[in-house]
C-alpha atoms as a PDB file:
ATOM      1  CA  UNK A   1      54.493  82.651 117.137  1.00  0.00           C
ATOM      2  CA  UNK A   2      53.807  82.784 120.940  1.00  0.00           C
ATOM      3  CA  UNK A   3      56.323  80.028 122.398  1.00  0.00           C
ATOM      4  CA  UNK A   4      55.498  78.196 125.554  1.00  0.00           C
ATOM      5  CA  UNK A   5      57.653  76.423 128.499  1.00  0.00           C
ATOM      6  CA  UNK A   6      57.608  72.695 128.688  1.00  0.00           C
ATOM      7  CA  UNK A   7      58.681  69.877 130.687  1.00  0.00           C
ATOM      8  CA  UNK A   8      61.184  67.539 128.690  1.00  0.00           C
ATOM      9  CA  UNK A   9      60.452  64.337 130.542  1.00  0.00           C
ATOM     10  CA  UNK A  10      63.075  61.324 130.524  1.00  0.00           C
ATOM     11  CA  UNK A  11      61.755  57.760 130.119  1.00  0.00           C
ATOM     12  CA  UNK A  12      63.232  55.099 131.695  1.00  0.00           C
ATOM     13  CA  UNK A  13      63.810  55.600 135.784  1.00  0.00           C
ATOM     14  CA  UNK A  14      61.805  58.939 135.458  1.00  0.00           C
ATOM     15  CA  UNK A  15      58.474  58.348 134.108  1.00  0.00           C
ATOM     16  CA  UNK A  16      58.660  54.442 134.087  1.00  0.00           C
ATOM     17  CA  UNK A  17      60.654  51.764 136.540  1.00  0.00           C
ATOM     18  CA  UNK A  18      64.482  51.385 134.571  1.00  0.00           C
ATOM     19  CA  UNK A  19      64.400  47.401 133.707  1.00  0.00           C
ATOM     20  CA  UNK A  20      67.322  47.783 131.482  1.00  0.00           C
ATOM     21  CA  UNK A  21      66.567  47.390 127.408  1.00  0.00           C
ATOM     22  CA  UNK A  22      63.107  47.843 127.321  1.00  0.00           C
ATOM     23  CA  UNK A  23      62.017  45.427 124.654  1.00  0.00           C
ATOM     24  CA  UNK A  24      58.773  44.702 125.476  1.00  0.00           C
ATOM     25  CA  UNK A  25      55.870  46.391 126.500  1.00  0.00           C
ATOM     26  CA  UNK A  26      54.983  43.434 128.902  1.00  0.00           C
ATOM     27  CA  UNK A  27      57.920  45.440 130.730  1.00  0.00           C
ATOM     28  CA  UNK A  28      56.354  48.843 131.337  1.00  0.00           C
ATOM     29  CA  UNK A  29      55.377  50.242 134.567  1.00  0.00           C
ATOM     30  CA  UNK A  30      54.358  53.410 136.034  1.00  0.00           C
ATOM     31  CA  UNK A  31      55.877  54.799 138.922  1.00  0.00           C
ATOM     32  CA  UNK A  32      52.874  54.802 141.281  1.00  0.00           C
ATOM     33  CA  UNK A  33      52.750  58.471 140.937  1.00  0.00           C
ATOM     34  CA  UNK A  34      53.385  59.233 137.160  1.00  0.00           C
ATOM     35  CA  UNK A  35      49.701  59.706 136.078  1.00  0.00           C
ATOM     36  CA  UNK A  36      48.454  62.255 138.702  1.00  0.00           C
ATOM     37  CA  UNK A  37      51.894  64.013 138.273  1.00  0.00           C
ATOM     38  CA  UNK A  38      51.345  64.112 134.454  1.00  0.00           C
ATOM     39  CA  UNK A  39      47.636  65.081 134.871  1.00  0.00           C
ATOM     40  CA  UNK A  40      48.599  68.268 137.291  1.00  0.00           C
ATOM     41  CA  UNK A  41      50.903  69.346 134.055  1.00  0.00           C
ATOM     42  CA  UNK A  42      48.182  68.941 131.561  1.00  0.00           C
ATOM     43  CA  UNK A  43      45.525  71.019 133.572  1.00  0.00           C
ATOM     44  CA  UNK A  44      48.305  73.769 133.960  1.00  0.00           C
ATOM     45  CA  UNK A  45      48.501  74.190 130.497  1.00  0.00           C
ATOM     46  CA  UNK A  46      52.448  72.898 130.417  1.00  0.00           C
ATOM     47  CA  UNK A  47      53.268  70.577 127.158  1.00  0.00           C
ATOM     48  CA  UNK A  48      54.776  67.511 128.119  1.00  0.00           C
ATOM     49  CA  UNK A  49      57.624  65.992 125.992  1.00  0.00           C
ATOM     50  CA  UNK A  50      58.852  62.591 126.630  1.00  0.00           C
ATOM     51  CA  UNK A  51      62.604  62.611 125.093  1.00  0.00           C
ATOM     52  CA  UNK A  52      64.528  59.570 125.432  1.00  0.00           C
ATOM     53  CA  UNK A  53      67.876  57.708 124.181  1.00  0.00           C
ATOM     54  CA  UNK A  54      66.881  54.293 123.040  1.00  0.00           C
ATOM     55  CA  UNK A  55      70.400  53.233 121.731  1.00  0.00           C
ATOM     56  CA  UNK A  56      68.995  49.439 122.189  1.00  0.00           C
ATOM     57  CA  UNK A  57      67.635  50.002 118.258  1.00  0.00           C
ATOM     58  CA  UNK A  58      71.264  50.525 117.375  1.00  0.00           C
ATOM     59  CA  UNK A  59      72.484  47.754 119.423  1.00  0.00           C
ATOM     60  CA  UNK A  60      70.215  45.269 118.000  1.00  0.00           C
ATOM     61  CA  UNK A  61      68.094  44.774 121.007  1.00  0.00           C
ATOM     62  CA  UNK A  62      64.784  45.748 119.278  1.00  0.00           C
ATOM     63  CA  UNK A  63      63.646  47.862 116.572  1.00  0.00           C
ATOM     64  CA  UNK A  64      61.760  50.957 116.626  1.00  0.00           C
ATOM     65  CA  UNK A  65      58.922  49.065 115.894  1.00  0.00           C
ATOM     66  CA  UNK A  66      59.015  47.770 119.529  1.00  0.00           C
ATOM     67  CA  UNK A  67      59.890  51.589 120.927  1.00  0.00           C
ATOM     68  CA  UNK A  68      56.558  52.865 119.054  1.00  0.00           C
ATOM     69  CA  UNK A  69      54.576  49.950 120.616  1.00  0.00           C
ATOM     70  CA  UNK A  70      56.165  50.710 124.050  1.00  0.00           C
ATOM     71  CA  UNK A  71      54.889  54.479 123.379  1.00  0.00           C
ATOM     72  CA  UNK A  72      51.563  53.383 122.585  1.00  0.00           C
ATOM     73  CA  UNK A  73      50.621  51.462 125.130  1.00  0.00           C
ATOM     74  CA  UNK A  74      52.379  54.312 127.602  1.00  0.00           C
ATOM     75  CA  UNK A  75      49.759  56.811 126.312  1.00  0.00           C
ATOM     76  CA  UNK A  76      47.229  54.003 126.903  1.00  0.00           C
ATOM     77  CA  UNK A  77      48.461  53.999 130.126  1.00  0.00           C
ATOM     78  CA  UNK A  78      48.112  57.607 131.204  1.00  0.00           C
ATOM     79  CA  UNK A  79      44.744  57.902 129.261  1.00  0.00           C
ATOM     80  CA  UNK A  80      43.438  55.344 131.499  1.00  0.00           C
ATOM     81  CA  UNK A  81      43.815  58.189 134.165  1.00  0.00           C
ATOM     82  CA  UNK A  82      43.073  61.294 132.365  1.00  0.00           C
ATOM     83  CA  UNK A  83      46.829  62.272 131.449  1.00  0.00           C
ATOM     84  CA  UNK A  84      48.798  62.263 128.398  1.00  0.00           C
ATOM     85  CA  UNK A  85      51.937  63.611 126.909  1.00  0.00           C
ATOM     86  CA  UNK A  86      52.060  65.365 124.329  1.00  0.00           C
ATOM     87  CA  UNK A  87      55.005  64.838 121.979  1.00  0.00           C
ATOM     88  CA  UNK A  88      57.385  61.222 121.981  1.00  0.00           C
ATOM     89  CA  UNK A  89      60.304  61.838 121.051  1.00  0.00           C
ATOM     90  CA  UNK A  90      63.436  59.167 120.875  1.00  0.00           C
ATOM     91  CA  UNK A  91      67.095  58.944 119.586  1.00  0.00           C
ATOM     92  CA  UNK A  92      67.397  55.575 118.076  1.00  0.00           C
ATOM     93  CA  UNK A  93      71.464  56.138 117.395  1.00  0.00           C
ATOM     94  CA  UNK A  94      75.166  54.826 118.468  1.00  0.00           C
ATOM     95  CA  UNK A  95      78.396  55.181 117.491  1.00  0.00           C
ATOM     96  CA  UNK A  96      79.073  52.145 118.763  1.00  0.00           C
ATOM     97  CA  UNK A  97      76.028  50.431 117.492  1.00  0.00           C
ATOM     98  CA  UNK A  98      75.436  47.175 115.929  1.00  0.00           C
ATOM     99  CA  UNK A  99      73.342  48.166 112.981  1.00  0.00           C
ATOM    100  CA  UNK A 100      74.850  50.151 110.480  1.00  0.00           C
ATOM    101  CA  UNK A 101      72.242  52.984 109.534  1.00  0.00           C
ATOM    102  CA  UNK A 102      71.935  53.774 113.325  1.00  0.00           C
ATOM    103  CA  UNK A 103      75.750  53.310 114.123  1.00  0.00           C
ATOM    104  CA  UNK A 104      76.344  56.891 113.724  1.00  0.00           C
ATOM    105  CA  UNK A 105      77.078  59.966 116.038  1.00  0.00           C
ATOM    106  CA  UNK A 106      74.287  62.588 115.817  1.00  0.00           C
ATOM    107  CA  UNK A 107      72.943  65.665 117.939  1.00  0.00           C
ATOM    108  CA  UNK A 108      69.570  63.701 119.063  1.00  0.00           C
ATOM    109  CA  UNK A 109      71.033  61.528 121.380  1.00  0.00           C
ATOM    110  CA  UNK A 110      71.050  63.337 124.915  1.00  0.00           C
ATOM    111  CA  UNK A 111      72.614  65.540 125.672  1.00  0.00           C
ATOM    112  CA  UNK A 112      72.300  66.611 122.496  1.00  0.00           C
ATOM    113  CA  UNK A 113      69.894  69.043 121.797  1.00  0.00           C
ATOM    114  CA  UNK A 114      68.249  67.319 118.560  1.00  0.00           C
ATOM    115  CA  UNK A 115      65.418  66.042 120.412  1.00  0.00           C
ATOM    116  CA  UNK A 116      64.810  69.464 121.994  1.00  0.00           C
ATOM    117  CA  UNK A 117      65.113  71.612 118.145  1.00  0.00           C
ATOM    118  CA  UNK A 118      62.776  69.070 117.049  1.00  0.00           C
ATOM    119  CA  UNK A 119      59.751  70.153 119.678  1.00  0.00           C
ATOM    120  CA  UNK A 120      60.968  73.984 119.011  1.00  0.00           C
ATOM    121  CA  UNK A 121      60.311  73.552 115.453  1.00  0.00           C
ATOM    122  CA  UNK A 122      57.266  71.058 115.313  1.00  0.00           C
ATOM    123  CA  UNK A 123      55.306  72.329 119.073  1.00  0.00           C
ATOM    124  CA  UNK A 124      56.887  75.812 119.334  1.00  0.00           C
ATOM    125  CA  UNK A 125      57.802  75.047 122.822  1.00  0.00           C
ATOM    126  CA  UNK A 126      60.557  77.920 124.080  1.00  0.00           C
ATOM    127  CA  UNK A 127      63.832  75.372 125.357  1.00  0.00           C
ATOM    128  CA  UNK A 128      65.352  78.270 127.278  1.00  0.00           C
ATOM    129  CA  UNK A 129      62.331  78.625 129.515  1.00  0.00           C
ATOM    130  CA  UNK A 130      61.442  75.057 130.188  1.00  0.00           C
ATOM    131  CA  UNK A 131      62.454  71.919 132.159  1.00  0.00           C
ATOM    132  CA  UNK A 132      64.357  68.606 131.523  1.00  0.00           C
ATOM    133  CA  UNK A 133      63.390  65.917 134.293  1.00  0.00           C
ATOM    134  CA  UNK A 134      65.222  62.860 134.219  1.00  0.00           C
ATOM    135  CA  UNK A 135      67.579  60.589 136.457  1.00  0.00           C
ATOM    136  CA  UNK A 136      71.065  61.299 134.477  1.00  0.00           C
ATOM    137  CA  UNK A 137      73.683  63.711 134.786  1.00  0.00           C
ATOM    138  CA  UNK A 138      73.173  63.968 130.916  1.00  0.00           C
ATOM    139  CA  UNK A 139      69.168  65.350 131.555  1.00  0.00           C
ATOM    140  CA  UNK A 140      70.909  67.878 133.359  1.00  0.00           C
ATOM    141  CA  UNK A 141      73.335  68.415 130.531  1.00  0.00           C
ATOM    142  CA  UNK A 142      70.598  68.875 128.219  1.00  0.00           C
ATOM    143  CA  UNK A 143      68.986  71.447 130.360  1.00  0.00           C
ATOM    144  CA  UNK A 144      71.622  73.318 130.262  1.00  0.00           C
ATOM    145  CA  UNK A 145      72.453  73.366 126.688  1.00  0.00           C
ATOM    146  CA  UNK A 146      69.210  74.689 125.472  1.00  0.00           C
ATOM    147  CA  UNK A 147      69.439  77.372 128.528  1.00  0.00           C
ATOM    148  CA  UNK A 148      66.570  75.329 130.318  1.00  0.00           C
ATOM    149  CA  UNK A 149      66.518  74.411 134.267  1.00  0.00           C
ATOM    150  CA  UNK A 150      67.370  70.447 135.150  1.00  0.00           C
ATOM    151  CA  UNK A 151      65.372  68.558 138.015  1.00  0.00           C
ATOM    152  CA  UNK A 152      67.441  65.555 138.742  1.00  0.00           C
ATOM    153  CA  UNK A 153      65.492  62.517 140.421  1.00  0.00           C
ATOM    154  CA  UNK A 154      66.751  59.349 142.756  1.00  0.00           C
ATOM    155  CA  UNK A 155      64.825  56.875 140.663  1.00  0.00           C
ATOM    156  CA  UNK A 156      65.965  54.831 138.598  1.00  0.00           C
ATOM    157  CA  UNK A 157      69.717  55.521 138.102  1.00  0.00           C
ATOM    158  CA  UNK A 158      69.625  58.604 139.679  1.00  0.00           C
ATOM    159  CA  UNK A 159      70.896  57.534 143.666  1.00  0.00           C
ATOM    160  CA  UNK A 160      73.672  56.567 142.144  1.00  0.00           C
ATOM    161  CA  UNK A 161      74.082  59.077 139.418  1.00  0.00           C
ATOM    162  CA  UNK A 162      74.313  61.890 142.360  1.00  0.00           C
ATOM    163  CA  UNK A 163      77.053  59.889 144.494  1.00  0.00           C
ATOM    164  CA  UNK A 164      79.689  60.592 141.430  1.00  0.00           C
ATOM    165  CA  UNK A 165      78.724  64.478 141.741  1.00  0.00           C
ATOM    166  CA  UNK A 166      76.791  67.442 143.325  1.00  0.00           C
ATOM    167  CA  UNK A 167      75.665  70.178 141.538  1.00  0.00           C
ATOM    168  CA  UNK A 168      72.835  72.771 142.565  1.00  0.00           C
ATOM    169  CA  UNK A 169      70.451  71.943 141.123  1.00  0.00           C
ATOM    170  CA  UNK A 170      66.726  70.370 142.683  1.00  0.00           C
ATOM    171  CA  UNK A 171      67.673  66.601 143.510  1.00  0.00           C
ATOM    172  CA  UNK A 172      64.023  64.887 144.344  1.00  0.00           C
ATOM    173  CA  UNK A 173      63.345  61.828 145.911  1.00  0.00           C
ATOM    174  CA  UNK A 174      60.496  60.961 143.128  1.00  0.00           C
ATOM    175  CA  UNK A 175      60.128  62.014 139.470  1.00  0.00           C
ATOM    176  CA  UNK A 176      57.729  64.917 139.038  1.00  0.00           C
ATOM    177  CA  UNK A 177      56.299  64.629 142.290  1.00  0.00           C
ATOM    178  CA  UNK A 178      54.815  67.275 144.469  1.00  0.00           C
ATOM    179  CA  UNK A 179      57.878  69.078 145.108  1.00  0.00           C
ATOM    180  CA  UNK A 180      58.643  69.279 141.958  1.00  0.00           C
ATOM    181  CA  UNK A 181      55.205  70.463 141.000  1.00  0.00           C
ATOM    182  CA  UNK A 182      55.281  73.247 143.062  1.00  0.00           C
ATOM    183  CA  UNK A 183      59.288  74.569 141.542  1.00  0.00           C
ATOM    184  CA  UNK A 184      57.785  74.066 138.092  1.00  0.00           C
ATOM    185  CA  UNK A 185      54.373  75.905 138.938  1.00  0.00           C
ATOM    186  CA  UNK A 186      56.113  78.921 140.606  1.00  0.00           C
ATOM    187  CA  UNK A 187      58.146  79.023 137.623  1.00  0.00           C
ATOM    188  CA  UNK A 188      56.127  78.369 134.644  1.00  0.00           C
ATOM    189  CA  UNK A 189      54.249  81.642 133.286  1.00  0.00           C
ATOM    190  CA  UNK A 190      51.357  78.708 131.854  1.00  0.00           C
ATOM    191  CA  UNK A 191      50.685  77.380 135.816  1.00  0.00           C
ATOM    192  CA  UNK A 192      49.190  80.574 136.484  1.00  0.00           C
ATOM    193  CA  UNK A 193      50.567  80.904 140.045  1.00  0.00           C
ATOM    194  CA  UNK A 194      48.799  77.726 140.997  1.00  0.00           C
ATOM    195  CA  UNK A 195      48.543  77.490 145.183  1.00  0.00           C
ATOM    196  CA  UNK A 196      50.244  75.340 147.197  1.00  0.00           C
ATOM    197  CA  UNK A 197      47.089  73.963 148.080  1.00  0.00           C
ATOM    198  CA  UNK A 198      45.865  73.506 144.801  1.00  0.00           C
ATOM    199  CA  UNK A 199      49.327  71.846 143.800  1.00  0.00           C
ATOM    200  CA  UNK A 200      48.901  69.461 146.084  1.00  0.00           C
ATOM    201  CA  UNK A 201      45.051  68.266 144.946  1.00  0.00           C
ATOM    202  CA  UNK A 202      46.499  68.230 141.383  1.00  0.00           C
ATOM    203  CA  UNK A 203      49.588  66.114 142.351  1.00  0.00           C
ATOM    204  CA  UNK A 204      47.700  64.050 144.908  1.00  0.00           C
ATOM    205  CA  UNK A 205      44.078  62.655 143.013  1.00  0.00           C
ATOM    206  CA  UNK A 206      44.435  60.168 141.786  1.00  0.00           C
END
């Protein structure tokens, strides 16, 4: 089997604006820039796989019930522009947690790698040749412990998550914008050695 790169792509602060426990879908919002960022992936050929902690199911917050409704109407959300992702995939655990089936330690909650074996085995994505995009130190973890490359961005938690510590690694100001685009392009065998020019229609139609 012919494995390809991907972009593991956080939720909350990354994709969508961080509002806390997301238990609604009356909650959701795009960053103004998520669905011609998601789009430029797609028409490079990169898979796109939302991973996300949603220890909220294990605290009692909501169930994953609400977390597949939130996912739904996501997708609804990008297909209204011509995007999509292609895989969701969530960690619904806690140690701490207040329901006992999820109140457990496990190796899907980032940045555990879980989530990551999961699209290996069911997408045949390769993990050591793709990205993790998300506004946590622990995105970056997860990058690194599948052998992949991190993008840290200043949404969401991320302005503060970078005040704490400096690595080097690509800090953006914006998840999966242009900039980033262009890194994951040049890298990406699938992009096809997409122009700068050409980056910049994808990222910038909208």
């Amino acid at each position: 089997m012919i494995r390809h790169p991907a972009v593991f792509l956080d939720r909350d602060g990354t994709l969508i604006e961080e509002v806390g426990y997301l238990d609604r879908v009356e909650r959701v919002r795009l960053f103004p820039w998520s669905v011609a960022a998601i789009r430029a992936l797609n028409e490079a050929g990169i898979p796109i796989v939302l991973i996300t902690n949603q220890s909220g199911v294990a605290r009692g917050f909501f169930t994953e019930a609400v977390v597949d409704e939130v996912h739904r109407h996501i997708g609804e959300l990008l297909g209204a522009g011509g995007a999509h992702l292609d895989a969701y995939y969530y960690c619904p655990h806690h140690r701490d947690g207040k329901i006992a089936r999820y109140a457990i330690a496990c190796d899907c909650r980032k940045p555990g790698r879980g989530l990551v074996d999961r699209a290996i085995r069911e997408l045949g994505v390769d993990g050591p040749a793709s990205f993790t995009v998300g506004d946590r130190w622990l995105d970056i973890a997860l990058a690194r412990n599948i052998g992949g490359r991190g993008i840290l961005v200043r949404t969401g938690y991320g302005a503060e998550e970078i005040k704490h510590r400096y690595d080097r690694i690509p800090i953006l100001q914006k998840p999966i914008e242009t900039d980033a685009l262009k890194l994951i392009f040049r890298i990406q065998p699938a992009a096809a050695q997409a122009p700068d020019a050409e980056v910049e229609r994808r990222a910038a139609v909208g």
